[in-house]
PDB file of N, CA and C in Angstrom:
ATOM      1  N   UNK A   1     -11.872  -2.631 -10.578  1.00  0.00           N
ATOM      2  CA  UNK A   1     -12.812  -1.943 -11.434  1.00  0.00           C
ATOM      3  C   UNK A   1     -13.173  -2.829 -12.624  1.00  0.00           C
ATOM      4  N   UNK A   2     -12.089  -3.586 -13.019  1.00  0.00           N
ATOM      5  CA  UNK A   2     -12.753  -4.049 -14.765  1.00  0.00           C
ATOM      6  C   UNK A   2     -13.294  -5.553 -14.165  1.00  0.00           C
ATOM      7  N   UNK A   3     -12.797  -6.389 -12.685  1.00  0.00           N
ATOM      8  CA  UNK A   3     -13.768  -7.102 -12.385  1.00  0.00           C
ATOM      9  C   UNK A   3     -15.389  -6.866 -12.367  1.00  0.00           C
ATOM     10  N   UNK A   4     -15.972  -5.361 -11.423  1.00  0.00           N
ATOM     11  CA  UNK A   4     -16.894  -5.575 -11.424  1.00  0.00           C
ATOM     12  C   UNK A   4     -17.521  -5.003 -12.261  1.00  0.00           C
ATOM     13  N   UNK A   5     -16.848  -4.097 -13.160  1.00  0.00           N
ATOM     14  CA  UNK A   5     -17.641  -3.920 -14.590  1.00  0.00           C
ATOM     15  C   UNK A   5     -18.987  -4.740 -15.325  1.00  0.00           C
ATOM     16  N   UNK A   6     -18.425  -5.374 -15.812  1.00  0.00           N
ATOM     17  CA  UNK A   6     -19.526  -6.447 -16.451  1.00  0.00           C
ATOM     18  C   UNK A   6     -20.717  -6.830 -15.339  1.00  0.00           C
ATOM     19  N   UNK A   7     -20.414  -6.915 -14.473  1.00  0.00           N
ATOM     20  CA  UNK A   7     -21.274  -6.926 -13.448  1.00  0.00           C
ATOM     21  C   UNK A   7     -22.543  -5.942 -13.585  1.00  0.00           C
ATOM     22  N   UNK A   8     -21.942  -5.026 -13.100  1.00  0.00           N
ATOM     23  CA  UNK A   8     -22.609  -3.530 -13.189  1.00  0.00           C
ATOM     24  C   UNK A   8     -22.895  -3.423 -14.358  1.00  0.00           C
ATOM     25  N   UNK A   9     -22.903  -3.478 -15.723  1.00  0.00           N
ATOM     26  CA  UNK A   9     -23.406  -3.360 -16.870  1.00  0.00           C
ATOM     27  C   UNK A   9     -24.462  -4.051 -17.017  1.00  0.00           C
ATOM     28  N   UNK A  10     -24.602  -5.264 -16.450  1.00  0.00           N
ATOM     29  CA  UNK A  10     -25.430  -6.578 -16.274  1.00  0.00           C
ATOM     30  C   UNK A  10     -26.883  -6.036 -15.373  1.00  0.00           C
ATOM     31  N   UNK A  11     -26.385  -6.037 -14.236  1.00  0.00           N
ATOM     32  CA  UNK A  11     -27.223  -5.538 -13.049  1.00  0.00           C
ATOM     33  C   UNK A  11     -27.993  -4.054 -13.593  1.00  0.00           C
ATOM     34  N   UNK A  12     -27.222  -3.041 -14.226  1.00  0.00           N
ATOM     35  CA  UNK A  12     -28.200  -1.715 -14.479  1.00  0.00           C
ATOM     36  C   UNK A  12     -28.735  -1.887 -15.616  1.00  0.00           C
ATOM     37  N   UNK A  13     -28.409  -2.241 -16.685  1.00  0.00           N
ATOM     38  CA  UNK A  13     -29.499  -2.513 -18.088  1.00  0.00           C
ATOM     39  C   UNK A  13     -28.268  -1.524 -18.843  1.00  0.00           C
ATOM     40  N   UNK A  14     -26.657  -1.891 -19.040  1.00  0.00           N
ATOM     41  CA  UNK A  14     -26.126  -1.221 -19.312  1.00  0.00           C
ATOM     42  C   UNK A  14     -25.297  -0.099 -19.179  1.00  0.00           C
ATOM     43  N   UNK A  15     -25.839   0.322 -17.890  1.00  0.00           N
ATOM     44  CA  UNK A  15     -24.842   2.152 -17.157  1.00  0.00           C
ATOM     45  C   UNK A  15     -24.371   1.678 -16.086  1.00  0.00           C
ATOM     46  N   UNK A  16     -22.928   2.141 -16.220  1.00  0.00           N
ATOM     47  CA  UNK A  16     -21.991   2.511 -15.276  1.00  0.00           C
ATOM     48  C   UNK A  16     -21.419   3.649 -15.208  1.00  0.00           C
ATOM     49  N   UNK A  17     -20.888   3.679 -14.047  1.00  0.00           N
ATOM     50  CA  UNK A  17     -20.162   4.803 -13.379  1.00  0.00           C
ATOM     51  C   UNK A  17     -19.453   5.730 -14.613  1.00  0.00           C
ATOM     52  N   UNK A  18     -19.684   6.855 -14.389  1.00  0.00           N
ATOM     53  CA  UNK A  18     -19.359   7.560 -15.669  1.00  0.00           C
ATOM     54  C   UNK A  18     -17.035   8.070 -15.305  1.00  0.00           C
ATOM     55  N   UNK A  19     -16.537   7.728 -14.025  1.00  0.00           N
ATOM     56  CA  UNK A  19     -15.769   8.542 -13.346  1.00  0.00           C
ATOM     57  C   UNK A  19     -15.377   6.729 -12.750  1.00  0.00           C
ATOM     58  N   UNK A  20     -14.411   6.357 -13.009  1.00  0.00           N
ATOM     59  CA  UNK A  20     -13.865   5.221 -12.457  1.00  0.00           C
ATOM     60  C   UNK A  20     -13.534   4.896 -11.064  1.00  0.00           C
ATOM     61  N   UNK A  21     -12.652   6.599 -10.812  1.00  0.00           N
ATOM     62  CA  UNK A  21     -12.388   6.954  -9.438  1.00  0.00           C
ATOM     63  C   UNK A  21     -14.036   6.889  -8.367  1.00  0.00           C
ATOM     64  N   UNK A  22     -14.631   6.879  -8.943  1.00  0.00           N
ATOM     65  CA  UNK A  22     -15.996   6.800  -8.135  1.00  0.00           C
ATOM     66  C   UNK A  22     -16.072   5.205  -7.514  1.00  0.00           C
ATOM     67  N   UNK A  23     -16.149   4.513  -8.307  1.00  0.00           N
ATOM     68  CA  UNK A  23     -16.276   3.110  -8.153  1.00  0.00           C
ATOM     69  C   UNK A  23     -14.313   3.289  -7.116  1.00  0.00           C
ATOM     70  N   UNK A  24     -13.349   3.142  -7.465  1.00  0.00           N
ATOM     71  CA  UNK A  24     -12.525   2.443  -6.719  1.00  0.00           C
ATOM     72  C   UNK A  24     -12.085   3.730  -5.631  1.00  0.00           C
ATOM     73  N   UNK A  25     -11.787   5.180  -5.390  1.00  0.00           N
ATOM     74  CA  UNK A  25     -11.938   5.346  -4.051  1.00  0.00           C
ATOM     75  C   UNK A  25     -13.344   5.885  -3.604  1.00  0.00           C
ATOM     76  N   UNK A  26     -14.549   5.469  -3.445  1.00  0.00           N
ATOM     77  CA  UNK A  26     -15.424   6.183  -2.677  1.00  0.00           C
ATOM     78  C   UNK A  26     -16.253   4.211  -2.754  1.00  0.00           C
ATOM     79  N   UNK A  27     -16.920   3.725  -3.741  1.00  0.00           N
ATOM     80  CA  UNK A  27     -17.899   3.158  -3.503  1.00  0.00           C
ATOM     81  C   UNK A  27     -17.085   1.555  -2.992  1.00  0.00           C
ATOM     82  N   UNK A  28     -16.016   1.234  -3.793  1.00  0.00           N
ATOM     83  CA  UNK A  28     -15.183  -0.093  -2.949  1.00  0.00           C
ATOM     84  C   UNK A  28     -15.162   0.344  -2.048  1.00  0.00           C
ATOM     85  N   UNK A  29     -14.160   0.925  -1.720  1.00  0.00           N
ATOM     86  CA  UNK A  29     -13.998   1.249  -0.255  1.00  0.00           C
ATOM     87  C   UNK A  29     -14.648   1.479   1.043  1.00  0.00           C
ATOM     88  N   UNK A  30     -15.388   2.042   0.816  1.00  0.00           N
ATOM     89  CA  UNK A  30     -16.560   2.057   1.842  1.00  0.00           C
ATOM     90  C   UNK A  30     -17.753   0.447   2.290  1.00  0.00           C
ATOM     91  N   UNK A  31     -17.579  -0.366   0.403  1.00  0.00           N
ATOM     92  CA  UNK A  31     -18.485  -1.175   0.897  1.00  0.00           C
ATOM     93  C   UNK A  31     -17.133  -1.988   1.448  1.00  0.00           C
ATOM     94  N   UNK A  32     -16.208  -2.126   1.540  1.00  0.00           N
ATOM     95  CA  UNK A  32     -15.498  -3.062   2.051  1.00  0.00           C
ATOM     96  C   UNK A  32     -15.159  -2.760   3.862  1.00  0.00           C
ATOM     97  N   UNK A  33     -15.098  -1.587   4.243  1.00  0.00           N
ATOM     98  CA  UNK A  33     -15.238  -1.394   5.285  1.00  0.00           C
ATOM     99  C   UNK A  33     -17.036  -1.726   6.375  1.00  0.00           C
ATOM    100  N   UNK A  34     -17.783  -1.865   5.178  1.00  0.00           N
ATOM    101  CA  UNK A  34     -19.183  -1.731   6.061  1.00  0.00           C
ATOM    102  C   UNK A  34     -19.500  -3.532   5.874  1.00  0.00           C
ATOM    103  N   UNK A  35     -18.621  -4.044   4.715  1.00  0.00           N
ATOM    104  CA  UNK A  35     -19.001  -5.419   4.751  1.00  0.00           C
ATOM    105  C   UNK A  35     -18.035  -6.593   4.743  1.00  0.00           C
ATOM    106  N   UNK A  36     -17.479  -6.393   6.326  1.00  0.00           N
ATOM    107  CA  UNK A  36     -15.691  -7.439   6.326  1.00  0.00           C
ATOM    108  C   UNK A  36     -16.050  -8.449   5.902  1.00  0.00           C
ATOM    109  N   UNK A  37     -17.181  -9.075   6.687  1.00  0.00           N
ATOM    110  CA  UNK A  37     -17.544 -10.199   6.472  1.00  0.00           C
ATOM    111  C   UNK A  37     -17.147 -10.600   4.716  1.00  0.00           C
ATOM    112  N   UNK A  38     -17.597 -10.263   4.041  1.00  0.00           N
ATOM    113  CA  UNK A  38     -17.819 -10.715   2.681  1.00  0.00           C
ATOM    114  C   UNK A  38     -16.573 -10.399   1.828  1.00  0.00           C
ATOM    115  N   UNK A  39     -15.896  -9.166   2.452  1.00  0.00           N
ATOM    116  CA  UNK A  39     -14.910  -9.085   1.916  1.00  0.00           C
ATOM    117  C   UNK A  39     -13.560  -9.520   2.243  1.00  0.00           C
ATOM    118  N   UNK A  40     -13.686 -10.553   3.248  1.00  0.00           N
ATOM    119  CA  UNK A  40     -12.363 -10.456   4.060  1.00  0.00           C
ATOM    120  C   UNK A  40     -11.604 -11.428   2.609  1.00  0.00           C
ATOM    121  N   UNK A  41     -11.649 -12.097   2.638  1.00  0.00           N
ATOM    122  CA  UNK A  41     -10.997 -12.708   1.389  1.00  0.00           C
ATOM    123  C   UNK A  41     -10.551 -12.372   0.181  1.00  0.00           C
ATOM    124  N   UNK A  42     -10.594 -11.130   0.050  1.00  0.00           N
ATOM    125  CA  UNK A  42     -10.281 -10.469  -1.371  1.00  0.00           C
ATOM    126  C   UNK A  42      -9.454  -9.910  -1.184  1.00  0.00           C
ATOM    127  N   UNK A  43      -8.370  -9.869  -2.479  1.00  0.00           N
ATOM    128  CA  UNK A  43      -7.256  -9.007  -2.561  1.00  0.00           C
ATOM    129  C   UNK A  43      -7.528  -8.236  -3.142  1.00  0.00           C
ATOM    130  N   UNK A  44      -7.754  -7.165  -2.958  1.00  0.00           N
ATOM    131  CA  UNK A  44      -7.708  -5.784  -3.427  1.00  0.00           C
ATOM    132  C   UNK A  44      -6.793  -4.924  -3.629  1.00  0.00           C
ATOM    133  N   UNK A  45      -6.358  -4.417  -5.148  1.00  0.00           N
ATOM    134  CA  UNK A  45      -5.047  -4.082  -5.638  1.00  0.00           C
ATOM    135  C   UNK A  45      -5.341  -2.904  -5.667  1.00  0.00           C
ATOM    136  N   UNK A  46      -4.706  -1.689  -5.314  1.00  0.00           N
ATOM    137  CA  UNK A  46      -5.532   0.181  -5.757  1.00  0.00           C
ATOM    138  C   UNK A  46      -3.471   0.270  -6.089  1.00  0.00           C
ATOM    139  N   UNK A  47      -3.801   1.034  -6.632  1.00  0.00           N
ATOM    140  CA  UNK A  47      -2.964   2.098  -7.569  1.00  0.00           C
ATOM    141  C   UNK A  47      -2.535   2.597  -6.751  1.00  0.00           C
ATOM    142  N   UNK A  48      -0.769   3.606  -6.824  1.00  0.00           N
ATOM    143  CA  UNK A  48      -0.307   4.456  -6.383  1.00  0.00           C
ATOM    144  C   UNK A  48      -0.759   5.629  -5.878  1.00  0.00           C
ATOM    145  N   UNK A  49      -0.734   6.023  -4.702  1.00  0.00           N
ATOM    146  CA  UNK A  49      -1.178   7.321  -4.351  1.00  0.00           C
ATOM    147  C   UNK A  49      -0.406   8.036  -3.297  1.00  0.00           C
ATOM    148  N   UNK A  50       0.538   8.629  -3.998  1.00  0.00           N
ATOM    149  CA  UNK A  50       1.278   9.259  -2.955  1.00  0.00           C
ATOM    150  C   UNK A  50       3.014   8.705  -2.728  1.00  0.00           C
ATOM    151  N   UNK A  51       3.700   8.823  -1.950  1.00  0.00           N
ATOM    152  CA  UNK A  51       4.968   8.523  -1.826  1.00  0.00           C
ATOM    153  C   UNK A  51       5.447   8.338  -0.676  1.00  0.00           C
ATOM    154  N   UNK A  52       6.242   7.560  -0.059  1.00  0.00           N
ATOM    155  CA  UNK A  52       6.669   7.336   1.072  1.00  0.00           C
ATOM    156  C   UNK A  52       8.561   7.888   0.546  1.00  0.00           C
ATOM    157  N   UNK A  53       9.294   8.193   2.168  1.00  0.00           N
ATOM    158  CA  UNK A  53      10.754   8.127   1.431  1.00  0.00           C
ATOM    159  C   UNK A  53      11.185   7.811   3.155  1.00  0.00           C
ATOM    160  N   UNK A  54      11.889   6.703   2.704  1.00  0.00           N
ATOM    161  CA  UNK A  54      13.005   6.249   4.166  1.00  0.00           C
ATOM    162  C   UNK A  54      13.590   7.716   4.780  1.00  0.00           C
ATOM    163  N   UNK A  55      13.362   7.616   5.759  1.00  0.00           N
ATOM    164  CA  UNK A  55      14.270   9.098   6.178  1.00  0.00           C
ATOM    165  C   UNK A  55      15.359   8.691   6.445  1.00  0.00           C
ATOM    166  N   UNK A  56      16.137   7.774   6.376  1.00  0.00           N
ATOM    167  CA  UNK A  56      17.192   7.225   6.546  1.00  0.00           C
ATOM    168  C   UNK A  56      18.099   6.937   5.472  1.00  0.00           C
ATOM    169  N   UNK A  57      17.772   6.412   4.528  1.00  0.00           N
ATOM    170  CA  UNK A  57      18.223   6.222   3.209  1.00  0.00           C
ATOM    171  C   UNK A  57      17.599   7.564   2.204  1.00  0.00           C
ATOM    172  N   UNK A  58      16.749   8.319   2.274  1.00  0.00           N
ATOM    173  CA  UNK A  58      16.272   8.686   1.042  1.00  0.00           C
ATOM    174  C   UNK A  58      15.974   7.875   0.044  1.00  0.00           C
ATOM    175  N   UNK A  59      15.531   6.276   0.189  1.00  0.00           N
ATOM    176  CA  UNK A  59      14.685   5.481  -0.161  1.00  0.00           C
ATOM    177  C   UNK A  59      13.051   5.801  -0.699  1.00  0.00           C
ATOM    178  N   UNK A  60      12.854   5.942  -1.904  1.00  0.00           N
ATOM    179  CA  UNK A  60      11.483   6.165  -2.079  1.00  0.00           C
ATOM    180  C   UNK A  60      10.481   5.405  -2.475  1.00  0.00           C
ATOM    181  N   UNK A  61       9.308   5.243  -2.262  1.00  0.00           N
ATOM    182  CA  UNK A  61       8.614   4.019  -2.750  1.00  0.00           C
ATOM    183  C   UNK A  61       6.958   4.737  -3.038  1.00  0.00           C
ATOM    184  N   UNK A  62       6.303   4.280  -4.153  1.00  0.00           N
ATOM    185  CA  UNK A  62       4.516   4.623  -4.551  1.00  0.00           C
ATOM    186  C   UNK A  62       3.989   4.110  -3.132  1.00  0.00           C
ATOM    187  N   UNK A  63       3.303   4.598  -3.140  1.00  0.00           N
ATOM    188  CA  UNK A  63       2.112   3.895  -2.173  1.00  0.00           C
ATOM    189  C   UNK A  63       0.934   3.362  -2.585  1.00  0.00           C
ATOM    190  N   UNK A  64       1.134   1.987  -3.584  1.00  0.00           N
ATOM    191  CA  UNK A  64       0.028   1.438  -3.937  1.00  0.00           C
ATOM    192  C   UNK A  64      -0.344  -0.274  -3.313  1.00  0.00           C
ATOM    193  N   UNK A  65      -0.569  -0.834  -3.649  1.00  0.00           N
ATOM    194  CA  UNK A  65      -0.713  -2.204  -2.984  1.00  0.00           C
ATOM    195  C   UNK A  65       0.275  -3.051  -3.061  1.00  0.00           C
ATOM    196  N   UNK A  66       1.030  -3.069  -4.571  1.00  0.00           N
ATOM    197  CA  UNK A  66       1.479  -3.884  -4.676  1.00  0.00           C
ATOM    198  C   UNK A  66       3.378  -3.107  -4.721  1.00  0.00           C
ATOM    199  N   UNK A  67       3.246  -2.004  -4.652  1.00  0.00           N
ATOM    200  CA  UNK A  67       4.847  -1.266  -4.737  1.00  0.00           C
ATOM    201  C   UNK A  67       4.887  -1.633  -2.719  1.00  0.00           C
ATOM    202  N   UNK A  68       4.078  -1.466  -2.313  1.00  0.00           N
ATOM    203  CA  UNK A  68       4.242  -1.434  -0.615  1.00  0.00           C
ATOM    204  C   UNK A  68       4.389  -2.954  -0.175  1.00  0.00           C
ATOM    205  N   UNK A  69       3.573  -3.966  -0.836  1.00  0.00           N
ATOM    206  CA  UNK A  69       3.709  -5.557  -0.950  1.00  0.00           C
ATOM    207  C   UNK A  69       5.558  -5.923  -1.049  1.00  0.00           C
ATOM    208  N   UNK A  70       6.134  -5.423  -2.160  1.00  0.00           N
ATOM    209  CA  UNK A  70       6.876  -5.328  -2.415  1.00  0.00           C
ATOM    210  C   UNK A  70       7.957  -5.274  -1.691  1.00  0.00           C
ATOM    211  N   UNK A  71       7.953  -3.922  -1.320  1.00  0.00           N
ATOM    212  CA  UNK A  71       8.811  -2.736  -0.432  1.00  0.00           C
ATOM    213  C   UNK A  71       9.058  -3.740   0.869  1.00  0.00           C
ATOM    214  N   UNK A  72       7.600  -4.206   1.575  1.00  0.00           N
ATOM    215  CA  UNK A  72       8.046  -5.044   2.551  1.00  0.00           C
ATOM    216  C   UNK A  72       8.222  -6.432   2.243  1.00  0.00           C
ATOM    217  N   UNK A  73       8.180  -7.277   1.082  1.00  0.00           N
ATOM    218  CA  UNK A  73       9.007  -8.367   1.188  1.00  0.00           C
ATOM    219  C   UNK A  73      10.295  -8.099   0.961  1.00  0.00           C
ATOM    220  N   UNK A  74      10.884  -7.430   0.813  1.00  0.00           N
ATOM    221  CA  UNK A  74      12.365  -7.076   0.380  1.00  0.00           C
ATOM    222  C   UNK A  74      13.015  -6.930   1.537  1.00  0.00           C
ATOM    223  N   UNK A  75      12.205  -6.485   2.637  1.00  0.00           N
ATOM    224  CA  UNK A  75      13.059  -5.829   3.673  1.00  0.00           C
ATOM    225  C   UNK A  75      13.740  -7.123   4.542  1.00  0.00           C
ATOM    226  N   UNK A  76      15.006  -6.582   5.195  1.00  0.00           N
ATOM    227  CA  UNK A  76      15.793  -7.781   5.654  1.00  0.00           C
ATOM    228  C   UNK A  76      16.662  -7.153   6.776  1.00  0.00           C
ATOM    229  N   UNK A  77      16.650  -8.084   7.985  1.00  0.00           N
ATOM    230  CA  UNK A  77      16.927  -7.740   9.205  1.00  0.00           C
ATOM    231  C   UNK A  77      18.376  -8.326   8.868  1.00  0.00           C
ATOM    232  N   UNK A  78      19.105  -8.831   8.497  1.00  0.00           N
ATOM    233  CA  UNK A  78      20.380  -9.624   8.219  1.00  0.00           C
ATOM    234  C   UNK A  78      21.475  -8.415   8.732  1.00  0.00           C
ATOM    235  N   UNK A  79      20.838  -6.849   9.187  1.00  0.00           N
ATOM    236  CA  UNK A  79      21.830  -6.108   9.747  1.00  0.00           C
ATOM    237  C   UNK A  79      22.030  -6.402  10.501  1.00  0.00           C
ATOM    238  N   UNK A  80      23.359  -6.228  11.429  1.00  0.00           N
ATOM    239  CA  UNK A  80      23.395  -6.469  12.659  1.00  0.00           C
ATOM    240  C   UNK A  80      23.010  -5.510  13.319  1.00  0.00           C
ATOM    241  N   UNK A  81      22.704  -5.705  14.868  1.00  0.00           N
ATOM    242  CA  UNK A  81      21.712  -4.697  15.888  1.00  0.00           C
ATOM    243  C   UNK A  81      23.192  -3.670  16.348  1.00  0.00           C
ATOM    244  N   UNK A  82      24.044  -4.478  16.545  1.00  0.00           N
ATOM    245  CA  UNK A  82      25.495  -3.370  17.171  1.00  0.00           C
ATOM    246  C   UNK A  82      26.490  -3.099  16.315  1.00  0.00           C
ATOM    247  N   UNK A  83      26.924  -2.268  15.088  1.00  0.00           N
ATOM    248  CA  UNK A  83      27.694  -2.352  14.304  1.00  0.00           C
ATOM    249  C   UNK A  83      28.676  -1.078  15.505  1.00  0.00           C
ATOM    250  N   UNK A  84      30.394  -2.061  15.423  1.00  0.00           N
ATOM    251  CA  UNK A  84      31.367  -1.227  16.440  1.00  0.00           C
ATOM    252  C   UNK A  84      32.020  -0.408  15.160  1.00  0.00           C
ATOM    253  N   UNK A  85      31.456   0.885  15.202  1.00  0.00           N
ATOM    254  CA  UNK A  85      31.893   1.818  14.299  1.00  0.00           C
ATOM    255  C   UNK A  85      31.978   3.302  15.257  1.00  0.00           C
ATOM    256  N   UNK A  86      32.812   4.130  14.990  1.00  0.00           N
ATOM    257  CA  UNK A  86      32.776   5.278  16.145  1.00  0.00           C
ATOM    258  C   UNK A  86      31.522   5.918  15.062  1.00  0.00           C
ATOM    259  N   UNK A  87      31.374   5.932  13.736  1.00  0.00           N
ATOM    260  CA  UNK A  87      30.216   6.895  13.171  1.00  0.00           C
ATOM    261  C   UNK A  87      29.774   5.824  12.396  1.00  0.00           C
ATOM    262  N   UNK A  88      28.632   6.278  12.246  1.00  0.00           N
ATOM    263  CA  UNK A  88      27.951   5.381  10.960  1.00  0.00           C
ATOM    264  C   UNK A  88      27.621   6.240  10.029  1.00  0.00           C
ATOM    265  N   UNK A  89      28.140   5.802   8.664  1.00  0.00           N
ATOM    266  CA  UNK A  89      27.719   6.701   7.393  1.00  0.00           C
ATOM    267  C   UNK A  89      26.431   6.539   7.286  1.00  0.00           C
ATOM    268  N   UNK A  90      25.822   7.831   6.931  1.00  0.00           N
ATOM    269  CA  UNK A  90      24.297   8.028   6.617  1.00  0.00           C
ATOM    270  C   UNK A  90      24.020   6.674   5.169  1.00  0.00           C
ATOM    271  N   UNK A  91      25.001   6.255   4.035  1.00  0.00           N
ATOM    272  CA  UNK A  91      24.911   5.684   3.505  1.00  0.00           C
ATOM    273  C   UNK A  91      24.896   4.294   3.822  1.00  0.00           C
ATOM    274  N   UNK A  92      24.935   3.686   4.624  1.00  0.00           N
ATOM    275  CA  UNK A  92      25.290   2.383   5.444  1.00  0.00           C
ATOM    276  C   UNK A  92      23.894   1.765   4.483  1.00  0.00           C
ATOM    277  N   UNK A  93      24.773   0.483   4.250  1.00  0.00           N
ATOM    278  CA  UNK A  93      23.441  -0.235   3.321  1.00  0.00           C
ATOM    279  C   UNK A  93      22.641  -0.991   3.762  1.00  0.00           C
ATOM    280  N   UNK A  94      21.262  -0.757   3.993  1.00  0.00           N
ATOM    281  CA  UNK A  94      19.755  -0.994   4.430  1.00  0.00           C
ATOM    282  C   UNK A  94      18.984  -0.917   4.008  1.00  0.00           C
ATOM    283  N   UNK A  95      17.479  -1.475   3.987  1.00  0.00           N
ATOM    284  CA  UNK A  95      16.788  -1.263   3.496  1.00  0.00           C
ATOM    285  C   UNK A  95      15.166  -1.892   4.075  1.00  0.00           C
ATOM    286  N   UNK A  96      13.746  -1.047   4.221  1.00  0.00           N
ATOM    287  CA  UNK A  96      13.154  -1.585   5.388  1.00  0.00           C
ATOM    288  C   UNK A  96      13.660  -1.165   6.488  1.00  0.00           C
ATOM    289  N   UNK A  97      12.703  -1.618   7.796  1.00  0.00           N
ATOM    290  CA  UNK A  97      13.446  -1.049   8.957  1.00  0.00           C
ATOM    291  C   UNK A  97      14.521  -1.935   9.903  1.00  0.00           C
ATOM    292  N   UNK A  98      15.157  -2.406   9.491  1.00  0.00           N
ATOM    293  CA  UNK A  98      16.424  -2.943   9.925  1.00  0.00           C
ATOM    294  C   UNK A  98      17.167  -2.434  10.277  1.00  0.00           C
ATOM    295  N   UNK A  99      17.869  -1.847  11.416  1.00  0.00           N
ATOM    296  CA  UNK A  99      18.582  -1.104  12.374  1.00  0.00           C
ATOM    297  C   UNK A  99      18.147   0.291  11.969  1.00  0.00           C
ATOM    298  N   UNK A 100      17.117   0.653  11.622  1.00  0.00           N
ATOM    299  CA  UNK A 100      16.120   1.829  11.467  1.00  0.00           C
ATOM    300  C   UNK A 100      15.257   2.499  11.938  1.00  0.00           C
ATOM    301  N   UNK A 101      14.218   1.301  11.847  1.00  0.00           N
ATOM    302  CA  UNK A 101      12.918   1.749  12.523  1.00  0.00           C
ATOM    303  C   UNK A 101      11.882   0.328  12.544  1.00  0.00           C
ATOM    304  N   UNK A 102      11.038   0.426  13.744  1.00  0.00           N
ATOM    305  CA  UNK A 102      10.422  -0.942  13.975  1.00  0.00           C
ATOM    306  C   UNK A 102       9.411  -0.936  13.232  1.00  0.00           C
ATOM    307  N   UNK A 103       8.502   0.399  13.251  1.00  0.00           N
ATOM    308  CA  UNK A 103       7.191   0.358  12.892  1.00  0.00           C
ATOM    309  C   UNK A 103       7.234   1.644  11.992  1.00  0.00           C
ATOM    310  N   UNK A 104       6.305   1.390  10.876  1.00  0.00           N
ATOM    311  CA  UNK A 104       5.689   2.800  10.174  1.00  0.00           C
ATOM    312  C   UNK A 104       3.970   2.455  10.121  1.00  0.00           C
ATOM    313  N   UNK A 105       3.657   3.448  10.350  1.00  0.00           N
ATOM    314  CA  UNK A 105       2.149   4.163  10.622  1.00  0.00           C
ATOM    315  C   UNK A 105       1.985   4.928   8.685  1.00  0.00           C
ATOM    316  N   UNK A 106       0.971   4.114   8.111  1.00  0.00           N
ATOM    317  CA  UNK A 106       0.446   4.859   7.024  1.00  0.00           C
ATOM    318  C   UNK A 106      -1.183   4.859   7.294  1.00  0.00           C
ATOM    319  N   UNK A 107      -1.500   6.016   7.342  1.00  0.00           N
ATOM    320  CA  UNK A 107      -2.886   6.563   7.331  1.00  0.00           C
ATOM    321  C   UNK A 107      -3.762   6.794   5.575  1.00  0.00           C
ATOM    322  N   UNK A 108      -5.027   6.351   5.743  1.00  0.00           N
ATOM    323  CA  UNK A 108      -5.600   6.592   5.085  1.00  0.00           C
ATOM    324  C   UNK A 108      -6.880   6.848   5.225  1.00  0.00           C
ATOM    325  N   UNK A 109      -7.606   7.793   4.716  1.00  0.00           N
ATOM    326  CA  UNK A 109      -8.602   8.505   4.800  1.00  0.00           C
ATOM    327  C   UNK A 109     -10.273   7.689   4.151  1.00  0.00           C
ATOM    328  N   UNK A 110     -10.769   6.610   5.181  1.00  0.00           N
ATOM    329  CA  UNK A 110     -11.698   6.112   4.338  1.00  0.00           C
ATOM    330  C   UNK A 110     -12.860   6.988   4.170  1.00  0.00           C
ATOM    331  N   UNK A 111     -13.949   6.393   3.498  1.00  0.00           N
ATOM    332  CA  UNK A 111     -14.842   7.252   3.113  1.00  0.00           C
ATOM    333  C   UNK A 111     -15.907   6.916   4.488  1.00  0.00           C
TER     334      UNK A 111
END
């Protein structure tokens, strides 16, 4: 948003978006889906929205760009795949899906 600010102040003779959320979920978003081409190269940072929680740990994490960036560089397979235990404590220390889970599915609703 405060990138293309000045922009948009420039380009209209002064007026912008009166509602911020306008510009970053409805009008980015959409032009970035209708224009890969141009956008494939950009990092695009959005804010927290929402919460994820390990069902395994009760691990919780934002769901923004850079808490989820995060979340998965941290994660580390260094568990082993066969731990010889008759139970495994729900507390067993992990983190990511390392003797967990392979894949997570996050959905989001473009415009």
């Amino acid at each position: 948003m405060y990138a293309a600010r000045p922009h948009v102040l420039a380009l209209s003779g002064g007026k912008c978006w009166k509602n911020s959320d306008y510009l970053t979920q409805e009008l980015l978003p959409r032009f970035m889906v209708e224009h890969p081409e141009v956008t494939a190269d950009w990092d695009v940072i959005f804010d927290d929205r929402g919460h994820f929680v390990e069902p395994h740990t009760r691990h919780r994490i934002w769901l923004g760009t850079l808490t989820v960036r995060r979340y998965i560089r941290d994660w580390h397979e260094d568990v082993p795949s066969q731990v010889e235990m008759p139970e495994i404590d729900q507390a067993y220390p992990t983190m990511g899906p390392g003797n967990r889970f392979r894949y997570a599915l996050f959905l989001k609703r473009l415009v």
